[in-house]
C-alpha atoms as a PDB file:
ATOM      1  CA  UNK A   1       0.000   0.000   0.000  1.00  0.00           C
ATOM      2  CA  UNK A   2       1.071   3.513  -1.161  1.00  0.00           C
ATOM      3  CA  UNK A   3       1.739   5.518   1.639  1.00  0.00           C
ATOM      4  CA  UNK A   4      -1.135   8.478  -0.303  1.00  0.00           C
ATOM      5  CA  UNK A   5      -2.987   5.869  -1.261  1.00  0.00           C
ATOM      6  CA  UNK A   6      -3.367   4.566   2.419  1.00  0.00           C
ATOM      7  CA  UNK A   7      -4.348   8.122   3.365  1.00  0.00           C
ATOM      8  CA  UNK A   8      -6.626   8.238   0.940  1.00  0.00           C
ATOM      9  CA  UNK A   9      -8.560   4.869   1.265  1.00  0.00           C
ATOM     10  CA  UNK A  10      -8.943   5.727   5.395  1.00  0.00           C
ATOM     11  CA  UNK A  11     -10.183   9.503   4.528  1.00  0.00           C
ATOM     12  CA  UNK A  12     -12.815   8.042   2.004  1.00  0.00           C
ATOM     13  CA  UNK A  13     -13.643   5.315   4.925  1.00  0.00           C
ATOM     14  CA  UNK A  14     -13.985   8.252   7.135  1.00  0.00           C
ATOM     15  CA  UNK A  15     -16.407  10.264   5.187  1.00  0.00           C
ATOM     16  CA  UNK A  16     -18.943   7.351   4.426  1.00  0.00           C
ATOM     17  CA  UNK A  17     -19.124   6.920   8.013  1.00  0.00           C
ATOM     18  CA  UNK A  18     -19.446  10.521   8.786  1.00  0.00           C
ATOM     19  CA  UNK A  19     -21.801  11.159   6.252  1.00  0.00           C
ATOM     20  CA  UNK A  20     -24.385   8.188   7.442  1.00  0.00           C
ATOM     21  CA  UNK A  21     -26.722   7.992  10.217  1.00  0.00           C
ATOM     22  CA  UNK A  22     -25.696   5.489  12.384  1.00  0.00           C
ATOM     23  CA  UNK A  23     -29.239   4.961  13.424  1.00  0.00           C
ATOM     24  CA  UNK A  24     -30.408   3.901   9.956  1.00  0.00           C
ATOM     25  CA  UNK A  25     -27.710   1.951   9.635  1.00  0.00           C
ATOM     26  CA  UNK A  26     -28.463  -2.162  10.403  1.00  0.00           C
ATOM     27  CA  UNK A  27     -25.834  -2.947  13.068  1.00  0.00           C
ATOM     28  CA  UNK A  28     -24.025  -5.925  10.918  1.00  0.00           C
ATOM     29  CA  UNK A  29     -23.269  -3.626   8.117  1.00  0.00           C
ATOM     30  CA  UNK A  30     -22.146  -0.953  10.588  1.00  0.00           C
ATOM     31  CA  UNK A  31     -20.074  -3.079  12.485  1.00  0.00           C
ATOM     32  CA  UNK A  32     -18.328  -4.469   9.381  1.00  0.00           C
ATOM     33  CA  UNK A  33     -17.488  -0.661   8.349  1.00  0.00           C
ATOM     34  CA  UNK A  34     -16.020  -0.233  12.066  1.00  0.00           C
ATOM     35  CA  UNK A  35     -13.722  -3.411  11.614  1.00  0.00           C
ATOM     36  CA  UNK A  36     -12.869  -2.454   7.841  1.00  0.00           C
ATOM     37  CA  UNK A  37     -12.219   1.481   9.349  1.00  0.00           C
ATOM     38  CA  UNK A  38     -10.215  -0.655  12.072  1.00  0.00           C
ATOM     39  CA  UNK A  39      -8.002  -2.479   9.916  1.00  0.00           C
ATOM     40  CA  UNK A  40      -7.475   0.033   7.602  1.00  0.00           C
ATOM     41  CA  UNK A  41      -5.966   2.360  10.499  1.00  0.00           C
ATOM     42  CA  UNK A  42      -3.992  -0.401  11.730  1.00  0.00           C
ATOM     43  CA  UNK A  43      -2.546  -0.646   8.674  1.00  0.00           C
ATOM     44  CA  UNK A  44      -1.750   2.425   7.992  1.00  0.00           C
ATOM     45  CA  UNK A  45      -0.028   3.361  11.615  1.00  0.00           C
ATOM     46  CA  UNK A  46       2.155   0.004  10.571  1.00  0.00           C
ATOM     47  CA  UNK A  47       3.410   1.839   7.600  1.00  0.00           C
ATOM     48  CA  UNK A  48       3.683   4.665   9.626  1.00  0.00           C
ATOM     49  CA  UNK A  49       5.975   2.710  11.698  1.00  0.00           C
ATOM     50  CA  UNK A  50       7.921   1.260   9.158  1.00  0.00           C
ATOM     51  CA  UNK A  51       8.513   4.475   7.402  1.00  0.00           C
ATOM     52  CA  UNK A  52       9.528   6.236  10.638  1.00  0.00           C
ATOM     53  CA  UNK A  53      11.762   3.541  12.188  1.00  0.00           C
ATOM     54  CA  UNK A  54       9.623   3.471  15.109  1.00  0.00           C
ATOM     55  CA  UNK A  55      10.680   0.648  17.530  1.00  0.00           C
ATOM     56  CA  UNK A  56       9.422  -0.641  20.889  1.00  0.00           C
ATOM     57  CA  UNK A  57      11.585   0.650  23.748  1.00  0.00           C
ATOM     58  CA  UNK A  58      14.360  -1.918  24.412  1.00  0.00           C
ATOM     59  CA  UNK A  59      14.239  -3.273  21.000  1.00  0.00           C
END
């Protein structure tokens, strides 16, 4: 994954969710977005970490 292109995919995540009403929203589908939105900011704060160097203390 593209370092924009992870940016971009969590941003367009982001706005579907903002721009829904949770309450119309049945609670499978909206707890599969919250995983996907999950995993896609894990992800991204992995390549985050990979790009920064970033290691536990110790390591």
């Amino acid at each position: 994954m593209e370092w924009g292109c992870g940016v971009r995919e969590l941003a367009t995540a982001i706005d579907l969710l903002s721009a829904e009403d949770p309450s119309d929203i049945p609670r499978g589908v909206l707890a599969e977005q919250l995983i996907e939105l999950h995993w896609q900011m894990a992800r991204l704060q992995a390549q985050i970490a990979r790009r920064t160097y970033v290691r536990a203390p110790g390591a």
